[in-house]
Protein backbone atom coordinates (compact mmCIF):
# COMPACT_ATOMS: atom_id res chain seq x y z
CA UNK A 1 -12.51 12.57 16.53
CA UNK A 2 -9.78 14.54 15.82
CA UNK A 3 -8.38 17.15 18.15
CA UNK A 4 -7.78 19.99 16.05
CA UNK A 5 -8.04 21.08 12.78
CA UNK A 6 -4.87 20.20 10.42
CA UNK A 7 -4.38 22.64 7.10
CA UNK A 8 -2.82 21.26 3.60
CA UNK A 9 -1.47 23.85 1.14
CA UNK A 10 -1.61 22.65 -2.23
CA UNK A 11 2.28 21.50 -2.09
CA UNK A 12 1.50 19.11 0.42
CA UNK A 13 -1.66 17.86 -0.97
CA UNK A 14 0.74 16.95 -4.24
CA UNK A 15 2.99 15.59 -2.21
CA UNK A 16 0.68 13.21 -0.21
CA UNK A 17 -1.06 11.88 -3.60
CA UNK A 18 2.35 11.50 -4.49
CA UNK A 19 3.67 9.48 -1.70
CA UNK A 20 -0.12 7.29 -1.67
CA UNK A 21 0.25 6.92 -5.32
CA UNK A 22 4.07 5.30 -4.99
CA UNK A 23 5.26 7.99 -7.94
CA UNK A 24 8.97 8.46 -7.82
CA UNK A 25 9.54 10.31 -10.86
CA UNK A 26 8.33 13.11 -13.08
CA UNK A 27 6.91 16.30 -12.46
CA UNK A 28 3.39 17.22 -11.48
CA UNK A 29 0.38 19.33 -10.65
CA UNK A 30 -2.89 19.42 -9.12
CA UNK A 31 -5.92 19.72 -11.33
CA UNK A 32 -8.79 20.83 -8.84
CA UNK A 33 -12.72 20.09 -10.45
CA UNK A 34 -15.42 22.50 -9.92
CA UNK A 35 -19.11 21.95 -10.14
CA UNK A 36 -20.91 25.14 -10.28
CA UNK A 37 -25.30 25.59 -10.74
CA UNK A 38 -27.42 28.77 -11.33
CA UNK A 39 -29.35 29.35 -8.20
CA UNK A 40 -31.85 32.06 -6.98
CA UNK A 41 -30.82 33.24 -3.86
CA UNK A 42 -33.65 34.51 -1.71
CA UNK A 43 -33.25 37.71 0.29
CA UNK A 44 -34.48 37.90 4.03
CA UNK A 45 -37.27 40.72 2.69
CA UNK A 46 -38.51 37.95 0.43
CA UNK A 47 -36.94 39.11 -2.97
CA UNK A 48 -34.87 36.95 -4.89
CA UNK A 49 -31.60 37.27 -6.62
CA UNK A 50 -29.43 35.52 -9.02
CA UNK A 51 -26.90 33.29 -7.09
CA UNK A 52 -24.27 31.01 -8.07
CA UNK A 53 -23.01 27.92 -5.75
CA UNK A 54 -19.67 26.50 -6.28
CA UNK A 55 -18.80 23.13 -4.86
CA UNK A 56 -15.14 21.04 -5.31
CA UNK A 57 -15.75 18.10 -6.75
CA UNK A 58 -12.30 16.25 -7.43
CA UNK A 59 -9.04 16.49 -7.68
CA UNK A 60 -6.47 15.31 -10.32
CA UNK A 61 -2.76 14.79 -9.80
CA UNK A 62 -1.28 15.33 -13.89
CA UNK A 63 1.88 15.73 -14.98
CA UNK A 64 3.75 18.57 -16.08
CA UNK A 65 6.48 20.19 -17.99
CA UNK A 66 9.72 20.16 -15.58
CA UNK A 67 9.59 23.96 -13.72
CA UNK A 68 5.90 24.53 -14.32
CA UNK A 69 4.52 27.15 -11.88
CA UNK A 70 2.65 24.92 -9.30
CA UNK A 71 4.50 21.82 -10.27
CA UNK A 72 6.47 19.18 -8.04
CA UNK A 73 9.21 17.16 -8.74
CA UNK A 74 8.45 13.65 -7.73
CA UNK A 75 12.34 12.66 -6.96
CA UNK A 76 12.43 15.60 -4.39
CA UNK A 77 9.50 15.40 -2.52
CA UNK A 78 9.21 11.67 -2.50
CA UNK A 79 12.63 9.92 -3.14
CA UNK A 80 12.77 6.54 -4.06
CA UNK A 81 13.99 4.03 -1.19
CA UNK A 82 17.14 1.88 -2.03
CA UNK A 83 16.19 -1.43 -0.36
CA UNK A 84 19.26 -2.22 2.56
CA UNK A 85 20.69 -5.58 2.32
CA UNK A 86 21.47 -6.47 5.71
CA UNK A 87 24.69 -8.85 6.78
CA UNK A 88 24.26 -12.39 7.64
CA UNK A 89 25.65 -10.63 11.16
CA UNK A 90 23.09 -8.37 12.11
CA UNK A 91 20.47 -10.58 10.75
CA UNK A 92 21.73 -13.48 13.11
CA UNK A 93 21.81 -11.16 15.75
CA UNK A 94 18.36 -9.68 15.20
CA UNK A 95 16.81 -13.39 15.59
């Protein structure tokens, strides 16, 4: 069990569905889904009142016009990573 709690702004949600979804280019946003239902809400004297619960449902990474408020550029926050090519040298001297 975890040792303390850890908060994600919506930047670095983006960024870690981003990184887990191995998307290098483009810009994008966060689409978050909402379920809400009617509900009556009873009072502690016993009378009722209208009530609405809200619940989050899902989430949706889209993409987006380049500069859109809330957006992320994919080639900042998760770079593509140029594969090394290593010398016969180093490799020998690894093994």
């Amino acid at each position: 069990m975890p040792t303390k709690e850890r908060s994600f702004s919506i930047k670095d949600l983006i960024t870690a569905l981003l990184r887990d979804q191995n998307i290098h280019t483009g810009s994008w946003g966060l689409n978050i889904h909402f379920l809400a239902s009617g509900a009556n809400v009873k009072q502690a004297d016993g009378a009722a009142l209208p009530g609405l619960t809200v619940a989050v449902s899902g989430l949706t990474l889209v993409p987006t016009a380049h500069g859109e408020d809330g957006s992320l550029d994919a080639s900042l926050v998760n770079p593509e990573r140029k594969n090394r090519v290593r010398s016969r040298a180093k490799l020998k001297a690894v093994h």
